[in-house]
C-alpha atoms as a PDB file:
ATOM      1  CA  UNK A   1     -84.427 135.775 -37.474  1.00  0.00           C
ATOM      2  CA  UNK A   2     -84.870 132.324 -36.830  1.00  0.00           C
ATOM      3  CA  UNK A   3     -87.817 130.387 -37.652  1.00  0.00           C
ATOM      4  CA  UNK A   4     -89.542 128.093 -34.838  1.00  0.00           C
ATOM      5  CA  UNK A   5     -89.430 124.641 -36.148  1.00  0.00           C
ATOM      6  CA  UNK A   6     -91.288 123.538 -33.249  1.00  0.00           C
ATOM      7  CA  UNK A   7     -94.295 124.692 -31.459  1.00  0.00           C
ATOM      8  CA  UNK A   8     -94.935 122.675 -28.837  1.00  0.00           C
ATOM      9  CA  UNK A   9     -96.980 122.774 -25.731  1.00  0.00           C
ATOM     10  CA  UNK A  10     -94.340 123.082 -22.365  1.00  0.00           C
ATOM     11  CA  UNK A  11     -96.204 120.070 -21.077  1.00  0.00           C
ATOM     12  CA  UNK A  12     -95.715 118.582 -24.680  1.00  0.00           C
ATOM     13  CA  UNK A  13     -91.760 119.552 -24.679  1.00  0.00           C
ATOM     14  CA  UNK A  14     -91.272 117.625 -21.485  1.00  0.00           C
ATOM     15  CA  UNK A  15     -93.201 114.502 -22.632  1.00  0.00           C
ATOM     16  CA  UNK A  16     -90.936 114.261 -25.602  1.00  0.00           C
ATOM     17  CA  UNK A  17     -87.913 115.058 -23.966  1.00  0.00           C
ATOM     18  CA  UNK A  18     -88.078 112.385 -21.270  1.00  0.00           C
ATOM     19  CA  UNK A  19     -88.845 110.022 -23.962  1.00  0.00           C
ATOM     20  CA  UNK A  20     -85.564 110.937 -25.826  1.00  0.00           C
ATOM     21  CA  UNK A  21     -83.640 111.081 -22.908  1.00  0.00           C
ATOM     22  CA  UNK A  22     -81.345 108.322 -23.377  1.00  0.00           C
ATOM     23  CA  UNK A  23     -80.924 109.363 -27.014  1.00  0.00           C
ATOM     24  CA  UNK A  24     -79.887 112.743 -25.661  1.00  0.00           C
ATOM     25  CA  UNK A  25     -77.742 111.817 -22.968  1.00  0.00           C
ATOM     26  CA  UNK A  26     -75.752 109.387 -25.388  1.00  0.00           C
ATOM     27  CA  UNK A  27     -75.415 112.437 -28.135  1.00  0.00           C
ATOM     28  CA  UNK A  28     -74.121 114.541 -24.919  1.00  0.00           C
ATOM     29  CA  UNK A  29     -72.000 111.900 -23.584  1.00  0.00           C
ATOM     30  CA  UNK A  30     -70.039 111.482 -26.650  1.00  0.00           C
ATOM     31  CA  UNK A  31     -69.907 114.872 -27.623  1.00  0.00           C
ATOM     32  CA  UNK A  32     -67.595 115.520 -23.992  1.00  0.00           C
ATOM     33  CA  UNK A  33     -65.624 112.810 -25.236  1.00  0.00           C
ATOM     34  CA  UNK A  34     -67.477 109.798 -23.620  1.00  0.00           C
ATOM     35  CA  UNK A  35     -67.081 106.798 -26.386  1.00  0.00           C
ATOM     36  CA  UNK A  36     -70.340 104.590 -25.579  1.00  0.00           C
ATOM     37  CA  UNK A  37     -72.931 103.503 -28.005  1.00  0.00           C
ATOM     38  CA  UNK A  38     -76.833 103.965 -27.774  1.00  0.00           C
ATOM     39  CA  UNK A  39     -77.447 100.268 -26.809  1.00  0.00           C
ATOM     40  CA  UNK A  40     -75.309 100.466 -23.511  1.00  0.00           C
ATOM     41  CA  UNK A  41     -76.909 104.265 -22.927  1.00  0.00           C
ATOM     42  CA  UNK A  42     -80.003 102.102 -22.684  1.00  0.00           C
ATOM     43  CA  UNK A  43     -79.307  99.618 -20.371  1.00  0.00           C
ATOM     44  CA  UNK A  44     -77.005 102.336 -18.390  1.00  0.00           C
ATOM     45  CA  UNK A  45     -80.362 104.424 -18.006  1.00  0.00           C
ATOM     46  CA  UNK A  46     -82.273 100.833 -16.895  1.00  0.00           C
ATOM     47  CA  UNK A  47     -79.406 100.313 -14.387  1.00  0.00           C
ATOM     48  CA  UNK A  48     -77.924  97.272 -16.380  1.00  0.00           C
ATOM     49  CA  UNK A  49     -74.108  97.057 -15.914  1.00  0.00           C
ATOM     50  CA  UNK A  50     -72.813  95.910 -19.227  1.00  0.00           C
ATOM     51  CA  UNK A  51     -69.231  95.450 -18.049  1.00  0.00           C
ATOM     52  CA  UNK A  52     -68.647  97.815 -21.120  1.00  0.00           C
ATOM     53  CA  UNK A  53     -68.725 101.537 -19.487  1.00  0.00           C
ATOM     54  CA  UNK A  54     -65.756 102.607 -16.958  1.00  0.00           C
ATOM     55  CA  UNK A  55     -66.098 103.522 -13.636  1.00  0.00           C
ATOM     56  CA  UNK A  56     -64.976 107.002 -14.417  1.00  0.00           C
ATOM     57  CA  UNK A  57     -67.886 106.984 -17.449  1.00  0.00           C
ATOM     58  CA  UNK A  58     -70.536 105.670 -15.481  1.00  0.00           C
ATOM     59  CA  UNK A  59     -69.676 108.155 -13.052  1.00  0.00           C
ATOM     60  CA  UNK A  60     -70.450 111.135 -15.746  1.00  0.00           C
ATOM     61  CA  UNK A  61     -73.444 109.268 -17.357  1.00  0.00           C
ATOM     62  CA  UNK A  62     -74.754 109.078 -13.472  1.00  0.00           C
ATOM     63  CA  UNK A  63     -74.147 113.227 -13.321  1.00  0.00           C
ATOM     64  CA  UNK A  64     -75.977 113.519 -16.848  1.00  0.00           C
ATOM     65  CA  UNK A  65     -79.111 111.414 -15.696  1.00  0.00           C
ATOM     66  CA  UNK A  66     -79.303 113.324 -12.203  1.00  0.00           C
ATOM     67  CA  UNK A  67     -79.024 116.472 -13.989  1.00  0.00           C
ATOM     68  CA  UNK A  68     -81.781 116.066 -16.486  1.00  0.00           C
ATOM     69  CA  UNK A  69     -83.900 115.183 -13.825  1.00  0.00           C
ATOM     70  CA  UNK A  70     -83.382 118.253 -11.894  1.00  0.00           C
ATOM     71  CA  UNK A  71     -83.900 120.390 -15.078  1.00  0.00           C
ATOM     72  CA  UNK A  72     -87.109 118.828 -15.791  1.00  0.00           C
ATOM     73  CA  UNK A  73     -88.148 119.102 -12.259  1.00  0.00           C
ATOM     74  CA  UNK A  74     -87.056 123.073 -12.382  1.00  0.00           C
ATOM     75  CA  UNK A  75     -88.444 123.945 -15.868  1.00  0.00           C
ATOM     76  CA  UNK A  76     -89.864 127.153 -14.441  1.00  0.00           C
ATOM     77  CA  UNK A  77     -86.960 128.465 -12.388  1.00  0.00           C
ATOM     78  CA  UNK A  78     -85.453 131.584 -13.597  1.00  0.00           C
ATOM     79  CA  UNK A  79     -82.585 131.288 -15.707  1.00  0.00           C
ATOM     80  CA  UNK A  80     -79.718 132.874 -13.468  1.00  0.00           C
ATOM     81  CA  UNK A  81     -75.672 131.917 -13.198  1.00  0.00           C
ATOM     82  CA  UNK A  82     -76.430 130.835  -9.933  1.00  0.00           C
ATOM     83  CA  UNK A  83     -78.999 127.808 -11.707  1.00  0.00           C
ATOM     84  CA  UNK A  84     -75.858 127.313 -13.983  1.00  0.00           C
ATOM     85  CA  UNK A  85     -73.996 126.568 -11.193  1.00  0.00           C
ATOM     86  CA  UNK A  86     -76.609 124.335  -9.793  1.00  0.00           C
ATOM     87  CA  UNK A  87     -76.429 122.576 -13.138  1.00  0.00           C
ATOM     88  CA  UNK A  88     -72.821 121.720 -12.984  1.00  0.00           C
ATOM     89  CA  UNK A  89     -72.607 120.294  -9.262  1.00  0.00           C
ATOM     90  CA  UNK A  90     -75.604 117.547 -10.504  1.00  0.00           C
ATOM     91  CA  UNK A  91     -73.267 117.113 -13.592  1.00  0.00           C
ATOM     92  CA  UNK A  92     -69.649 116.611 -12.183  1.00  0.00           C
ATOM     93  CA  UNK A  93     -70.268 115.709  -8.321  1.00  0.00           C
ATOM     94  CA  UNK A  94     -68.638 112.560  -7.691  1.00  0.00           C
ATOM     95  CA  UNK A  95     -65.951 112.877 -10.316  1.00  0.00           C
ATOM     96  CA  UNK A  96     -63.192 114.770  -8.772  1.00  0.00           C
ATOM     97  CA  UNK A  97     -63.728 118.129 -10.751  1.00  0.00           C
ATOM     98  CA  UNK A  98     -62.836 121.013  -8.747  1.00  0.00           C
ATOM     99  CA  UNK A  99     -64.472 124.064  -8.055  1.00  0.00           C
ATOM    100  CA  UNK A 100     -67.548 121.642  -7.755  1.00  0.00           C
ATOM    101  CA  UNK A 101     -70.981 123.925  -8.518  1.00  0.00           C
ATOM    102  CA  UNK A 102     -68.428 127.193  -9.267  1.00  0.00           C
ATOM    103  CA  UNK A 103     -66.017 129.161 -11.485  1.00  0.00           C
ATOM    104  CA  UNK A 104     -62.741 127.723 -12.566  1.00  0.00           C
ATOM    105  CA  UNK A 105     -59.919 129.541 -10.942  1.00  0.00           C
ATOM    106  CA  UNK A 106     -57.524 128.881 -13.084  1.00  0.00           C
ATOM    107  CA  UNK A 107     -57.071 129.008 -17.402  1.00  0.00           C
ATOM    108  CA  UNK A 108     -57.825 126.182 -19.940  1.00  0.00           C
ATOM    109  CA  UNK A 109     -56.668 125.093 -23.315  1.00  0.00           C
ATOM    110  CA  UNK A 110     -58.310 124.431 -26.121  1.00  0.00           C
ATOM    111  CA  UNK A 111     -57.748 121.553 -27.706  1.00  0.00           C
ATOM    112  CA  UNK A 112     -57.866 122.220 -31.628  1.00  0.00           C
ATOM    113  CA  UNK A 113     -56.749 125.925 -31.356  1.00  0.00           C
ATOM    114  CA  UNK A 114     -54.499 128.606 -29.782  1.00  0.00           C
ATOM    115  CA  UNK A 115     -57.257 130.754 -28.105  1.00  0.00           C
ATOM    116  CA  UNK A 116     -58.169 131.006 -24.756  1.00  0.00           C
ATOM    117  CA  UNK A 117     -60.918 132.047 -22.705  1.00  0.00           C
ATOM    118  CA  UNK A 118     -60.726 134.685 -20.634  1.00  0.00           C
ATOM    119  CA  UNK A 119     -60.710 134.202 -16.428  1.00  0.00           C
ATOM    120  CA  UNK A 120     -64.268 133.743 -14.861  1.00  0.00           C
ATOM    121  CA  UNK A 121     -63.229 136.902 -12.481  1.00  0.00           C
ATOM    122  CA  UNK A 122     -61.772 138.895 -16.162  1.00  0.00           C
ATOM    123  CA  UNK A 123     -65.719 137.880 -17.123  1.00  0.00           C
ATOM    124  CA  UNK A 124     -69.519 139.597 -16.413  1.00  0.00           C
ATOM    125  CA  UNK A 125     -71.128 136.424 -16.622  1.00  0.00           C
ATOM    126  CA  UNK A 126     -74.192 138.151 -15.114  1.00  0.00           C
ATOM    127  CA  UNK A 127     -74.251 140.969 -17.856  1.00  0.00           C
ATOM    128  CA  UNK A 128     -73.699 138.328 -21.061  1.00  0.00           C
ATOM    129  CA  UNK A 129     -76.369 135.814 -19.931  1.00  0.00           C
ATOM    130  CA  UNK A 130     -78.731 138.880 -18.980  1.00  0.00           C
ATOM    131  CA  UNK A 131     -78.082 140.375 -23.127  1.00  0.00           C
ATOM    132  CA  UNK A 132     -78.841 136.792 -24.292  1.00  0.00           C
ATOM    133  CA  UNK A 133     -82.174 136.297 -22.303  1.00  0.00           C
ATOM    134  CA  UNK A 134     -83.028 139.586 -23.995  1.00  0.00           C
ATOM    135  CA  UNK A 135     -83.303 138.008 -27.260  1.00  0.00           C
ATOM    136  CA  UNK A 136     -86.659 138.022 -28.336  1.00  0.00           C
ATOM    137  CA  UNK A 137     -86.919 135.212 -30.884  1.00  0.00           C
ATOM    138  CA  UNK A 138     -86.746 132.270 -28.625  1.00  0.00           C
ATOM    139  CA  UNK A 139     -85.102 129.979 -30.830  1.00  0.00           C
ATOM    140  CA  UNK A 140     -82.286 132.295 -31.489  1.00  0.00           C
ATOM    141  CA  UNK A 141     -82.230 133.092 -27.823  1.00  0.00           C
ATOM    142  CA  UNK A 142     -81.710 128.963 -26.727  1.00  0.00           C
ATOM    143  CA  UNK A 143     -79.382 128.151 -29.639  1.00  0.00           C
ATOM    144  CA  UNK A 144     -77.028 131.441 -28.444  1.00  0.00           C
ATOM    145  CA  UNK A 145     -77.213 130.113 -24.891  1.00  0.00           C
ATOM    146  CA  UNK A 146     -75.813 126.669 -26.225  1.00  0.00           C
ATOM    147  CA  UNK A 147     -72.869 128.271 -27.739  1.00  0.00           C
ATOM    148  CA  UNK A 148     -72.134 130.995 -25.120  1.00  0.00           C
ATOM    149  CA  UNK A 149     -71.593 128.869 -21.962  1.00  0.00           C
ATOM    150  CA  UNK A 150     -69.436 126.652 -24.536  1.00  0.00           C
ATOM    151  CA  UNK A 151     -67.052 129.601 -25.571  1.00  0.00           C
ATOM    152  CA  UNK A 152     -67.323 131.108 -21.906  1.00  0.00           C
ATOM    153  CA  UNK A 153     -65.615 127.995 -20.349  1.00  0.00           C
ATOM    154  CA  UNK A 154     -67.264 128.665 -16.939  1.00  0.00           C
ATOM    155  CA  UNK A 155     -66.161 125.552 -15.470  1.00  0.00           C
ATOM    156  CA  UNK A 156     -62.832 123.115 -14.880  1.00  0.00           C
ATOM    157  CA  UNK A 157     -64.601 120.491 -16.909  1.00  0.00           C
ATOM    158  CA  UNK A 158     -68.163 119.579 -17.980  1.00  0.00           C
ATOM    159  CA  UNK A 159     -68.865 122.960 -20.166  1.00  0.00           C
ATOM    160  CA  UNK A 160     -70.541 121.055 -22.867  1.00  0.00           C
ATOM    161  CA  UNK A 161     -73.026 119.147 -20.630  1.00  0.00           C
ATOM    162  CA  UNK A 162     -73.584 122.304 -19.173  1.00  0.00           C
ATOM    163  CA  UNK A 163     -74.705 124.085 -21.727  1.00  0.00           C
ATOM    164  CA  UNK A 164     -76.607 121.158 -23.327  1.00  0.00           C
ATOM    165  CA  UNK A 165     -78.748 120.918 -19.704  1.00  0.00           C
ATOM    166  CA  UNK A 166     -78.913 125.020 -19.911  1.00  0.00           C
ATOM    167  CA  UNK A 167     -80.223 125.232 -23.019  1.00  0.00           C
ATOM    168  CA  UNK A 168     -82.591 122.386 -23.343  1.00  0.00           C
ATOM    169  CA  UNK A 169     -84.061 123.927 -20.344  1.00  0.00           C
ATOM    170  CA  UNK A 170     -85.302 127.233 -22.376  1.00  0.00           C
ATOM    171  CA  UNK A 171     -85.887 125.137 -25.512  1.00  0.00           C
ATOM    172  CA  UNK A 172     -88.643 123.015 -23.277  1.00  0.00           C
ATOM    173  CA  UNK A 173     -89.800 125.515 -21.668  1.00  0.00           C
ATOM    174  CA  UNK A 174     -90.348 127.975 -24.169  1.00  0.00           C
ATOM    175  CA  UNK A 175     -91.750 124.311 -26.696  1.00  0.00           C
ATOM    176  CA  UNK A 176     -88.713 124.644 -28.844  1.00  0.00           C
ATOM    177  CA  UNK A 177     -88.120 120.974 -28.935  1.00  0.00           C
ATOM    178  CA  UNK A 178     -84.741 119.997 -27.874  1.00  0.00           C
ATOM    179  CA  UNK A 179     -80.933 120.212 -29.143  1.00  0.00           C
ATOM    180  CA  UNK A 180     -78.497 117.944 -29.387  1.00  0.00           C
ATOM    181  CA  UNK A 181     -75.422 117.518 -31.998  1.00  0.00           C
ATOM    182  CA  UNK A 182     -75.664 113.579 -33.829  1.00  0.00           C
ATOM    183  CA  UNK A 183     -72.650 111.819 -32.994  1.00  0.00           C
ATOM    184  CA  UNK A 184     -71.921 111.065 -36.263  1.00  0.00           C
ATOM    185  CA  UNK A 185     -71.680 115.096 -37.258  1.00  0.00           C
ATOM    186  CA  UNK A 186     -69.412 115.604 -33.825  1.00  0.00           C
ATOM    187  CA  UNK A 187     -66.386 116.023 -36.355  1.00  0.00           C
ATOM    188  CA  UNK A 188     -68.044 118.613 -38.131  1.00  0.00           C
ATOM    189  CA  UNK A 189     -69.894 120.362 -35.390  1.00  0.00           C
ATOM    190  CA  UNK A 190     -66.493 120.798 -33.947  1.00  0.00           C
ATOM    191  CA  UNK A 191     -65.043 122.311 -37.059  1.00  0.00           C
ATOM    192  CA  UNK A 192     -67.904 125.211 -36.564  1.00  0.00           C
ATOM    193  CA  UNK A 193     -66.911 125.550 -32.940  1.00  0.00           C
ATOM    194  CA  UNK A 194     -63.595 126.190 -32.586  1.00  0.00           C
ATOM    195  CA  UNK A 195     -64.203 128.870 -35.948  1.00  0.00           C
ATOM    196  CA  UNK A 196     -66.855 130.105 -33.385  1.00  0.00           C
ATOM    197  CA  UNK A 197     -64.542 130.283 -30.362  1.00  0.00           C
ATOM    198  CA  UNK A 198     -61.963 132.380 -32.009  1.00  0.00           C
ATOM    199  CA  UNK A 199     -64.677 134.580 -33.861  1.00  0.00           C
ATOM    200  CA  UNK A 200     -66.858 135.045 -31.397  1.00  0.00           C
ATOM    201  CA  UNK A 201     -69.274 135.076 -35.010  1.00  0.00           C
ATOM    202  CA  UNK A 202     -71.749 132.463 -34.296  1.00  0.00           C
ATOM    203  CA  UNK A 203     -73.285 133.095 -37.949  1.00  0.00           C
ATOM    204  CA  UNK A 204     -71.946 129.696 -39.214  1.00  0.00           C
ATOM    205  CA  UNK A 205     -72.287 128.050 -36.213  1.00  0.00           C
ATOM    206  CA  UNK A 206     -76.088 129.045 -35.529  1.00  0.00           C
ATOM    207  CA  UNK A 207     -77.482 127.939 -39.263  1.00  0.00           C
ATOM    208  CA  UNK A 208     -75.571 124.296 -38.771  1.00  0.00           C
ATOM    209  CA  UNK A 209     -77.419 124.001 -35.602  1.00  0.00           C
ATOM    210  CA  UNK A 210     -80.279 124.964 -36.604  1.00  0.00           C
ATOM    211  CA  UNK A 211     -80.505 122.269 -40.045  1.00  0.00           C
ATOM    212  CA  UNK A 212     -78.695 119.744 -38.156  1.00  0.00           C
ATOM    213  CA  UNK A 213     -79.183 119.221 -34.218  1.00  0.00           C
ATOM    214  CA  UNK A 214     -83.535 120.414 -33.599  1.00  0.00           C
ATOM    215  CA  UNK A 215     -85.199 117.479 -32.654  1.00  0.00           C
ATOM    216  CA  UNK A 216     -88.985 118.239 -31.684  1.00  0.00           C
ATOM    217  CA  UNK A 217     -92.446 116.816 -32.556  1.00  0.00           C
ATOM    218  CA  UNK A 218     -95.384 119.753 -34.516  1.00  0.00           C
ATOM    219  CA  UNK A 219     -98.771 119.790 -32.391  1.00  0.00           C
ATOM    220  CA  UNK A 220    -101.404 118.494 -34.184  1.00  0.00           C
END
């Protein structure tokens, strides 16, 4: 069982995570791939065009802001596939990903392994999130919800914001802090991953998050 290394307030949780959100959303951005550095995430969030970010970029930065900002304005709504959904349309709209806000109808690759994820309509998505929610310890329960929607491959594109939004939604609400994987352990972090995708263990996986990507403040 996983020890809380947080304990904060929900009130407390969304203080601190609006005051690392441009840390987070530059940790998310490059995790999907997005090469930009913290110091044009910054001006990005203050609406400064650095001539550095492409159109195509700015476009998924713009999808990460709006969807933090829905999260934080729906901390308290119930944790269903149809608020995943929701989450994805405020993530990709605008960039050309389709189904926009539903399933993939088609399969993926996997870039870094042979495996693939099974069809949305092959999948009970209702049934898997329902077993995780069920988890009692709550840190277990967000860091499982992470790496689920990751390995479940809902969506065309965007998975990995996805299931940074979904998560970090539980983590504040329940005062877990927030996650997010340090760009400079992406390497690594995808190492555990893939092992994770094709194991469907998330042993390894779980204990690297935990020492590496918690982020959180202790209530005095």
């Amino acid at each position: 069982m996983l020890k809380s290394k947080y304990n904060m307030t929900k009130e407390d949780n969304i203080f601190f995570a609006k005051r690392k959100l441009v840390d987070n959303i530059y940790k998310s951005a490059n995790l999907e791939g997005i090469e930009i550095t913290l110091a044009d995430t910054y001006s990005f969030m203050n609406n400064v065009n650095t001539g550095n970010i492409s159109v195509d970029d700015m476009l998924k930065l713009k999808g990460l802001k709006d969807a933090w900002e829905f999260v934080l304005n729906t901390i308290d709504e119930e944790l269903t596939i149809d608020y995943i959904k929701k989450v994805h349309f405020e993530i990709c709209k605008g960039q050309n990903i389709k189904p926009l806000g539903d399933f993939r109808d088609k399969g993926v690759g996997i870039t870094g392994t042979s495996w693939r994820p099974k069809l949305p309509s092959e999948c009970d998505y209702e049934k898997e999130l329902k077993e995780i929610l069920s988890i009692e310890n709550p840190l277990e329960k967000c860091i499982h919800l992470f790496a689920y929607i990751q390995r479940a491959q809902m969506f065309m594109d965007g998975n990995k914001r996805v299931a940074n939004l979904v998560a970090n939604k539980e983590m504040i609400r329940l005062g877990q802090g927030i996650i997010a994987v340090p760009v400079s352990k992406i390497g690594e972090y995808f190492t555990l991953l893939i092992e994770y995708y094709e194991t469907n263990n998330i042993s390894k996986l779980e204990k690297w998050l935990y020492d590496n990507c918690l982020d959180g403040i202790d209530d005095v």
